[in-house]
N, C-alpha and C. Protein backbone atom coordinates (compact mmCIF):
# COMPACT_ATOMS: atom_id res chain seq x y z
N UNK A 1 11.17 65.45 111.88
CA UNK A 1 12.33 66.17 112.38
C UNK A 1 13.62 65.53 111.86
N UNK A 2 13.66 64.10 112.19
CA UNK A 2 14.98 63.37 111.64
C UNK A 2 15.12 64.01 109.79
N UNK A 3 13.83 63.99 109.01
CA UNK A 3 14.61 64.67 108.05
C UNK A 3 14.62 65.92 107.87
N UNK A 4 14.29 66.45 108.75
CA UNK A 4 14.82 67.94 108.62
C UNK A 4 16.57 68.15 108.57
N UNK A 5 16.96 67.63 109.60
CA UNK A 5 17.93 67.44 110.16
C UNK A 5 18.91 66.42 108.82
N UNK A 6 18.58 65.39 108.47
CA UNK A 6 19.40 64.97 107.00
C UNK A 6 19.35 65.97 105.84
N UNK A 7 18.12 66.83 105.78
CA UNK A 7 18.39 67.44 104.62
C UNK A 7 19.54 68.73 104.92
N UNK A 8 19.05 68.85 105.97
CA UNK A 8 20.20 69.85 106.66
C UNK A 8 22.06 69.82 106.38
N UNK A 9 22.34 68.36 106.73
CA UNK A 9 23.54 67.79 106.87
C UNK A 9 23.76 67.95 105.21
N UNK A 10 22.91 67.14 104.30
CA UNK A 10 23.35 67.05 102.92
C UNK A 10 23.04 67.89 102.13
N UNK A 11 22.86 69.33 102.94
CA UNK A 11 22.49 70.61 102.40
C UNK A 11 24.15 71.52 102.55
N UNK A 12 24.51 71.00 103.27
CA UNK A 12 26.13 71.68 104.38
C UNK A 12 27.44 70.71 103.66
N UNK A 13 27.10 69.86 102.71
CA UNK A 13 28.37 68.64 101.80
C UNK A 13 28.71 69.68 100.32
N UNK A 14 29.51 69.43 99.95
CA UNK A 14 29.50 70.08 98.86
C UNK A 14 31.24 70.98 98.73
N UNK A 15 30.64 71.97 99.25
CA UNK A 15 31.99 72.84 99.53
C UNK A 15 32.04 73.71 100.71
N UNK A 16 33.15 74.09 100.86
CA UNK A 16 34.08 74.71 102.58
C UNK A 16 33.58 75.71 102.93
N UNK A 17 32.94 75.81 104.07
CA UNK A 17 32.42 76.87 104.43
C UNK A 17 33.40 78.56 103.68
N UNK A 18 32.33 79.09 103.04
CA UNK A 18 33.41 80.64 102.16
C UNK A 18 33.92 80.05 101.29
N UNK A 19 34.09 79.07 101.03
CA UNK A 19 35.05 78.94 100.18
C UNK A 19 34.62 78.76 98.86
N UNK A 20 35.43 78.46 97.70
CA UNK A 20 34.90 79.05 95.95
C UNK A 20 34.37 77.48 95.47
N UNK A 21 33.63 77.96 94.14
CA UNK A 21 33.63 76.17 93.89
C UNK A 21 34.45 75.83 93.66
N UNK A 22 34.19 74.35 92.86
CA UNK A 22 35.90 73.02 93.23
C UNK A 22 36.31 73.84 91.88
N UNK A 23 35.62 74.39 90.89
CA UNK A 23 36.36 74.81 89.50
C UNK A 23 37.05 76.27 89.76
N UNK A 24 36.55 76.83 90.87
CA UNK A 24 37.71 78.35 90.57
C UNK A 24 39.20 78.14 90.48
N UNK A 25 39.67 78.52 89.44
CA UNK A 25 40.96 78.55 89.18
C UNK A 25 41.82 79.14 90.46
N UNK A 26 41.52 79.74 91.00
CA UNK A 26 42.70 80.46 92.22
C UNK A 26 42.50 79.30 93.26
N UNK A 27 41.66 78.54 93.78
CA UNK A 27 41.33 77.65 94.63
C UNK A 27 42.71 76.30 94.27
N UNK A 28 43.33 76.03 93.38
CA UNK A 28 44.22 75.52 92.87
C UNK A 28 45.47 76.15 92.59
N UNK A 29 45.86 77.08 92.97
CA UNK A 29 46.75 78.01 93.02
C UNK A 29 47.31 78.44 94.23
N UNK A 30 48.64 78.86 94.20
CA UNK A 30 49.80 79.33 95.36
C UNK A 30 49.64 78.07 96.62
N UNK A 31 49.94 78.38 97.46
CA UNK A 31 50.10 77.44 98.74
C UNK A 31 49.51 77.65 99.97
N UNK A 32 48.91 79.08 99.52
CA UNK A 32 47.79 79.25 101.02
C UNK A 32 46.76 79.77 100.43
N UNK A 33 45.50 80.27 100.95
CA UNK A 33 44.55 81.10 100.42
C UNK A 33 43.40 81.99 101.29
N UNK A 34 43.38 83.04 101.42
CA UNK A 34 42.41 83.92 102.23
C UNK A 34 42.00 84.96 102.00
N UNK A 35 40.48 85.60 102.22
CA UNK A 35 40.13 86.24 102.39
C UNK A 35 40.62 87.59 103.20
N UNK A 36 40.43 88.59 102.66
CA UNK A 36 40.97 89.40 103.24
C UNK A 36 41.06 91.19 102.58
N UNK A 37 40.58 92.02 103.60
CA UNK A 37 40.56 92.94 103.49
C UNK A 37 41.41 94.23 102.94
N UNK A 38 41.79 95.03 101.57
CA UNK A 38 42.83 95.55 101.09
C UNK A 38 42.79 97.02 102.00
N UNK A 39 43.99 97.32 103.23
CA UNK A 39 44.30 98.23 103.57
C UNK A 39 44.46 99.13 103.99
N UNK A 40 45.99 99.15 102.77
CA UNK A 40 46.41 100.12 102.35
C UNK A 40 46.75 99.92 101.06
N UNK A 41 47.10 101.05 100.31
CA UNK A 41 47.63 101.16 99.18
C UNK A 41 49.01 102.43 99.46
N UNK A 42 50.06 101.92 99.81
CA UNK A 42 51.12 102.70 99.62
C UNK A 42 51.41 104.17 99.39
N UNK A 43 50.92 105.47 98.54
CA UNK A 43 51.68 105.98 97.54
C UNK A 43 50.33 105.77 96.29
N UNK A 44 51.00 106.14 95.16
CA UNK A 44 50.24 105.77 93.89
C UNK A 44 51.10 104.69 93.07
N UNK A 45 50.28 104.15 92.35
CA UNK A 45 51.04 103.73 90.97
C UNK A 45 51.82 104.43 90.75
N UNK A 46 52.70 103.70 89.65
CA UNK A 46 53.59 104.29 88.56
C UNK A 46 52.38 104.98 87.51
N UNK A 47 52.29 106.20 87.51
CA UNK A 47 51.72 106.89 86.24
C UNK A 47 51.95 106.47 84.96
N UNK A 48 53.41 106.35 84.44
CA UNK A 48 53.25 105.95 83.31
C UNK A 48 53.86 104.56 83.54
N UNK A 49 53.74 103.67 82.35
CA UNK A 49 53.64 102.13 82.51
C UNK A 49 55.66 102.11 82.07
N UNK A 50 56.16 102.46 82.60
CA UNK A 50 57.83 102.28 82.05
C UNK A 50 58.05 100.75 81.83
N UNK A 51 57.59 99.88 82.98
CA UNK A 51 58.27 98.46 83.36
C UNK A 51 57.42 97.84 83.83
N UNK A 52 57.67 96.77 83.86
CA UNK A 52 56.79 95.72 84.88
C UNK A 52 57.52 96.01 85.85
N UNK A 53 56.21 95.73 87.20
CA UNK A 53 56.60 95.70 88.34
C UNK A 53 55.39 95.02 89.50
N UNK A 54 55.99 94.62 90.65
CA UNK A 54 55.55 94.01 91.42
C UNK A 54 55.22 95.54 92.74
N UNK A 55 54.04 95.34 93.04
CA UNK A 55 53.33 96.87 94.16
C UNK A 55 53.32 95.77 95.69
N UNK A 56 54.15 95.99 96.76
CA UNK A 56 53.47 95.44 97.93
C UNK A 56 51.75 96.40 98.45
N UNK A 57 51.29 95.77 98.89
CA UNK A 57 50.25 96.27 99.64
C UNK A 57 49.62 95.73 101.16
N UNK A 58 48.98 96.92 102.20
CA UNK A 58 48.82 95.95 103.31
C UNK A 58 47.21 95.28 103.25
N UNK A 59 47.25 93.89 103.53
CA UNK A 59 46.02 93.54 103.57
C UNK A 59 45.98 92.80 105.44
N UNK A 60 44.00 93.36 105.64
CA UNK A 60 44.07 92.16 107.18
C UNK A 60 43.46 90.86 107.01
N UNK A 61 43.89 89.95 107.25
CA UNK A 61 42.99 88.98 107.13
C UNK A 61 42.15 88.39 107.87
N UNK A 62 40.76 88.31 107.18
CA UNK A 62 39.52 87.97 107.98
C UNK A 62 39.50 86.64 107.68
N UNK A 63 39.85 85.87 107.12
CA UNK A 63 39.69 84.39 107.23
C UNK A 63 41.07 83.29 106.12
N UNK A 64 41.46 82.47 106.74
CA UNK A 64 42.46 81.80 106.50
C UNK A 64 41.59 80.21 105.58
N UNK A 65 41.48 80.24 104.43
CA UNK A 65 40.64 78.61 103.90
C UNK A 65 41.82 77.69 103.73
N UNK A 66 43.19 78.13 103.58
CA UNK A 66 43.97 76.96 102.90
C UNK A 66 45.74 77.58 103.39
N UNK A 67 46.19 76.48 103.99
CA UNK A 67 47.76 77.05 104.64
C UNK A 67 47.62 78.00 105.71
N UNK A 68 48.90 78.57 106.26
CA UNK A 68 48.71 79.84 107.33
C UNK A 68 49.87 81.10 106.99
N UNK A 69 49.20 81.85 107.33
CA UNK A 69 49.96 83.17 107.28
C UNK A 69 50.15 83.90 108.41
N UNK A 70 51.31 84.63 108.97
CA UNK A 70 52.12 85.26 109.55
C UNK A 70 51.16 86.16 110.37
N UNK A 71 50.23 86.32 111.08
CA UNK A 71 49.29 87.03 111.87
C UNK A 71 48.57 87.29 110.92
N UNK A 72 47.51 88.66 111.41
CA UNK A 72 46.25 89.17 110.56
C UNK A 72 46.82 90.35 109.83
N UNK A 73 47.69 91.04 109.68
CA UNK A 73 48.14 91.53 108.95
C UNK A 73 48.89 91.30 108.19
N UNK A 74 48.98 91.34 106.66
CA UNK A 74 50.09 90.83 105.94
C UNK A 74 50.06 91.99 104.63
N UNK A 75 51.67 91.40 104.03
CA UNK A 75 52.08 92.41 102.99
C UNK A 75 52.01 91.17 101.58
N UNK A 76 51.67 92.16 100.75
CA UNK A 76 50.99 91.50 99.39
C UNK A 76 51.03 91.82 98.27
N UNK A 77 52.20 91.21 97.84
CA UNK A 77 52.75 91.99 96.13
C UNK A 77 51.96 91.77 94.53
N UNK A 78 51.52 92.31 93.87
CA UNK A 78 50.84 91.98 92.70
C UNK A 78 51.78 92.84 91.69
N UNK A 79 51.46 91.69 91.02
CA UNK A 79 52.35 91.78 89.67
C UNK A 79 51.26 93.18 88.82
N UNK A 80 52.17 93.78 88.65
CA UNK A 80 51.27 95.08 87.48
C UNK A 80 49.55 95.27 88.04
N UNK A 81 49.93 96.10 89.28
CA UNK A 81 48.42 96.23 89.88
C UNK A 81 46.99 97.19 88.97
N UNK A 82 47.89 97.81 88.35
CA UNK A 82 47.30 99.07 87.06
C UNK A 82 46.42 98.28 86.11
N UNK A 83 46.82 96.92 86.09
CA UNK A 83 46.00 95.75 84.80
C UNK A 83 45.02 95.89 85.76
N UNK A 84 43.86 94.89 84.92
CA UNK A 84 42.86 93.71 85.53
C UNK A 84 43.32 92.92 85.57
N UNK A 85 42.97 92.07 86.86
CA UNK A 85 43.87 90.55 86.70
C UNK A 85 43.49 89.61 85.93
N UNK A 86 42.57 89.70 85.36
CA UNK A 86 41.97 88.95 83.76
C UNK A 86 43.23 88.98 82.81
N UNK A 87 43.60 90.48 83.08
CA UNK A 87 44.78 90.85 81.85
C UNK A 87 46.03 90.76 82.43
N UNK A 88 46.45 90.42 83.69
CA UNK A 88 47.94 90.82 84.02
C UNK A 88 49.07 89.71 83.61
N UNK A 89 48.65 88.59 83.52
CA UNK A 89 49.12 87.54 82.94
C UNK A 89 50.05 87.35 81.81
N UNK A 90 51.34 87.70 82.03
CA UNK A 90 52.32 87.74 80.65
C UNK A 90 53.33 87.07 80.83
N UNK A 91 54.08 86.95 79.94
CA UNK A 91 54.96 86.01 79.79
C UNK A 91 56.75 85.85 81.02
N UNK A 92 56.01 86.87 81.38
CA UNK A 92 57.36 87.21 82.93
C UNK A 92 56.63 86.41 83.94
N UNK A 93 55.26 86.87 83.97
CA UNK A 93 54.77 86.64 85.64
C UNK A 93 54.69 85.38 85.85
N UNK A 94 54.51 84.41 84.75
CA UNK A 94 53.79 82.54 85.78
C UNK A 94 53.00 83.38 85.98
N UNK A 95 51.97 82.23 86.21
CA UNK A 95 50.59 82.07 86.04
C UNK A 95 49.68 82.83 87.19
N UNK A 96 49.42 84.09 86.91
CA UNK A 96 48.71 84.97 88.19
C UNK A 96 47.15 85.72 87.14
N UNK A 97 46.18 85.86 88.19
CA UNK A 97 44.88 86.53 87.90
C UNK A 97 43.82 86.57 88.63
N UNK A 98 42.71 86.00 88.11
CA UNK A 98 41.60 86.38 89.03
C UNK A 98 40.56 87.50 88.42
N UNK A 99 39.53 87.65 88.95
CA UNK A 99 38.64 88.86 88.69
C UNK A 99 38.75 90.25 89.19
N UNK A 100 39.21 90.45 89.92
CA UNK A 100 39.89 91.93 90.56
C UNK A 100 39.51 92.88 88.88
N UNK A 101 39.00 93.66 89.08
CA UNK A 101 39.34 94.80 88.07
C UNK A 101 40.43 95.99 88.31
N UNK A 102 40.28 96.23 89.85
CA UNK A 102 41.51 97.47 89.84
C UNK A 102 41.13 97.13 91.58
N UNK A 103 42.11 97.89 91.98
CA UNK A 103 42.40 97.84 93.65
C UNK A 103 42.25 99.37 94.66
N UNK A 104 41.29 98.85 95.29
CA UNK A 104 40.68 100.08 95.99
C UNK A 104 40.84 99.79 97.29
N UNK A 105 41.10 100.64 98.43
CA UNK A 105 41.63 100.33 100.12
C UNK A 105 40.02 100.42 100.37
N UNK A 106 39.65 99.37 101.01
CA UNK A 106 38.49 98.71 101.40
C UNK A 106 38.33 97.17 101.00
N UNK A 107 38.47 96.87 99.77
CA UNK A 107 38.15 96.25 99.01
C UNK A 107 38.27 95.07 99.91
N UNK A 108 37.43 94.08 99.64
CA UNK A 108 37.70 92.61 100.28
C UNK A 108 38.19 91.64 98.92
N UNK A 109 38.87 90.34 99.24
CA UNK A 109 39.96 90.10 98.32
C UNK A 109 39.93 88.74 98.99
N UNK A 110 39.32 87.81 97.46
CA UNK A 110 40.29 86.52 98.11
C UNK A 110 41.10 86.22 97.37
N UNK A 111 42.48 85.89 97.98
CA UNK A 111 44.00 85.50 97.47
C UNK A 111 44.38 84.37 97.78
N UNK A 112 45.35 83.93 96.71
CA UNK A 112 45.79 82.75 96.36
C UNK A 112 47.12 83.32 96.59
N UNK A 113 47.82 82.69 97.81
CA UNK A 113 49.13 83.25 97.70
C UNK A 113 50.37 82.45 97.84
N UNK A 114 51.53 82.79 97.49
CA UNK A 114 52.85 82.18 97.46
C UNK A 114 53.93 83.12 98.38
N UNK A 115 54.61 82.12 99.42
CA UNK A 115 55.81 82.95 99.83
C UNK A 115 56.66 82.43 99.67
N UNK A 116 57.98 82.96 100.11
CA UNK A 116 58.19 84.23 100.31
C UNK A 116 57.84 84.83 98.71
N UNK A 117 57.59 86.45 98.88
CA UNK A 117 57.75 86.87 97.47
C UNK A 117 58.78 86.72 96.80
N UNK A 118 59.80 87.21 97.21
CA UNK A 118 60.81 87.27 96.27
C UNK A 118 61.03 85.89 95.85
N UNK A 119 61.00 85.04 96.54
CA UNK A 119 61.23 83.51 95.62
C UNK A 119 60.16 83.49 94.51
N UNK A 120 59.13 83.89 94.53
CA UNK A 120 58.11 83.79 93.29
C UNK A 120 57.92 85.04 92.38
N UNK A 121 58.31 86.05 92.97
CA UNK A 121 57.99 86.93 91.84
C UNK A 121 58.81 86.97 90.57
N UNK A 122 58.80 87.31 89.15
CA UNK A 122 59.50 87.44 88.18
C UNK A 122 60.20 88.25 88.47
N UNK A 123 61.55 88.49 87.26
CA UNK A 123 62.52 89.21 87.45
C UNK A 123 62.15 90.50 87.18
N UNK A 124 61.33 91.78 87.80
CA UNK A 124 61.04 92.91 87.31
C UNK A 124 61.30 93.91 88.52
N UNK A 125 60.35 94.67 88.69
CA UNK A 125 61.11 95.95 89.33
C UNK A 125 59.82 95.45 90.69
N UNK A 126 60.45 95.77 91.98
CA UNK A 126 59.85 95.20 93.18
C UNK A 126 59.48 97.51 94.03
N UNK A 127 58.41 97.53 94.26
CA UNK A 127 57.97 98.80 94.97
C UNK A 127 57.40 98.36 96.11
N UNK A 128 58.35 98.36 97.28
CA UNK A 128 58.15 97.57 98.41
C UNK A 128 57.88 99.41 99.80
N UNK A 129 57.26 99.45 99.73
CA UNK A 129 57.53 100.71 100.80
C UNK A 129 57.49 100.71 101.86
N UNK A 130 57.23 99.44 102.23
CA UNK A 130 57.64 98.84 103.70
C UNK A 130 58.66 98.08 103.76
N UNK A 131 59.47 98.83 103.38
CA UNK A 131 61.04 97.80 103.59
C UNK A 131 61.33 98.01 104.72
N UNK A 132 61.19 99.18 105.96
CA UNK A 132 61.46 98.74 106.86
C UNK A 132 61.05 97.71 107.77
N UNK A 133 60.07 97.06 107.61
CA UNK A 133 58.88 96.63 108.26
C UNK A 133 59.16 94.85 108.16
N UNK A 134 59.38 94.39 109.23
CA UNK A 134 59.82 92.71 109.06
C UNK A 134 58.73 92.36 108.89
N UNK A 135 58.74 90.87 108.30
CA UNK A 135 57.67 90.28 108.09
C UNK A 135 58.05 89.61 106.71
N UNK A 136 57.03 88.60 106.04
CA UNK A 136 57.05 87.81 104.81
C UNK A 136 56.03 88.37 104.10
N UNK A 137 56.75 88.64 103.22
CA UNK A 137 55.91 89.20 102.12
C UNK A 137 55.31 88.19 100.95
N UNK A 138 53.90 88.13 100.72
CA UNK A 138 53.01 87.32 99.77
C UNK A 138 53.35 87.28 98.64
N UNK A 139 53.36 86.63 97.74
CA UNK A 139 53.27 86.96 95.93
C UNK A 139 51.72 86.29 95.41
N UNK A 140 51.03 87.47 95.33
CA UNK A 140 49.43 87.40 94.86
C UNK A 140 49.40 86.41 93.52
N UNK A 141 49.17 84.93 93.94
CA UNK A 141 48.93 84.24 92.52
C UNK A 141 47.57 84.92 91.70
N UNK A 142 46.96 84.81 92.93
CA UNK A 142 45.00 84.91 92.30
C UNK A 142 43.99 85.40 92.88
N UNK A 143 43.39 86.96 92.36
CA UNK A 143 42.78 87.74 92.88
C UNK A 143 41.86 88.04 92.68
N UNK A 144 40.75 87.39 93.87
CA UNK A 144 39.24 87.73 93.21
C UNK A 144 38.18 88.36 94.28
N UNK A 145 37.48 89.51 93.73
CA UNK A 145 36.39 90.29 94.81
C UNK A 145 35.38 89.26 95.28
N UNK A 146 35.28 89.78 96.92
CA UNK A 146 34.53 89.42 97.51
C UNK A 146 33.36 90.33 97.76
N UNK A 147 32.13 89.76 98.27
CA UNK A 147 31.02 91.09 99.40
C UNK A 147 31.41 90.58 100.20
């Protein structure tokens, strides 16, 4: 029994409960990080690609691994949501990505995030559609699907 119970313990060392290995790049990124459920999605995209721009979106969050955020609901800006975040990465944004291929309301999402947005986002065009709506808004460093 006693080693049931050690293999147990040094079966549970390693890494954080949910959480990514020590090498995922977003795990080293922004200043908080969580899991969390996408939504809403606003509206649509921009159809055609005119500009860069930053999309808020609502996400809930089901689990908090790193820093804290503002209740279980939060607002969550991504730089050029129309990319993959493999590809969104250009020379405006600092350093944002992840595996996300495209963004669907369901989707579960773990994020690497930075606030306030506007202190982190690049200088481009901001589609906030909850401007009435108080609260701190995220800037999505690093976005990767969950099950």
């Amino acid at each position: 029994m006693k080693n049931v119970v050690w293999l147990l313990a040094l079966a549970s060392c390693g890494k954080a409960e949910g959480g990514p290995a020590a090498s995922s790049p977003g795990s080293a990124l922004g200043t908080l990080e969580v899991t969390a459920r996408l939504e809403e999605i606003p509206g649509e995209f921009p159809q055609k690609k005119l500009y860069d721009y930053v999309y808020v979106m609502k996400y809930r969050v089901l689990r908090t691994h790193r820093g804290k955020v503002d209740g279980d609901e939060i607002l969550v800006g991504h730089y050029n949501p129309q990319k993959p975040r493999p590809l969104a990465q250009d020379k405006f944004s600092g350093k944002v990505g992840g595996a996300v291929e495209r963004f669907a309301v369901g989707d579960i999402h773990r994020l690497s995030l930075d606030s306030p947005l506007e202190d982190k986002m690049p200088m481009v065009g901001l589609i906030d559609k909850y401007v009435g709506r108080p609260g701190t808004r995220y800037w999505a460093v690093w976005t990767d699907p969950q099950e």
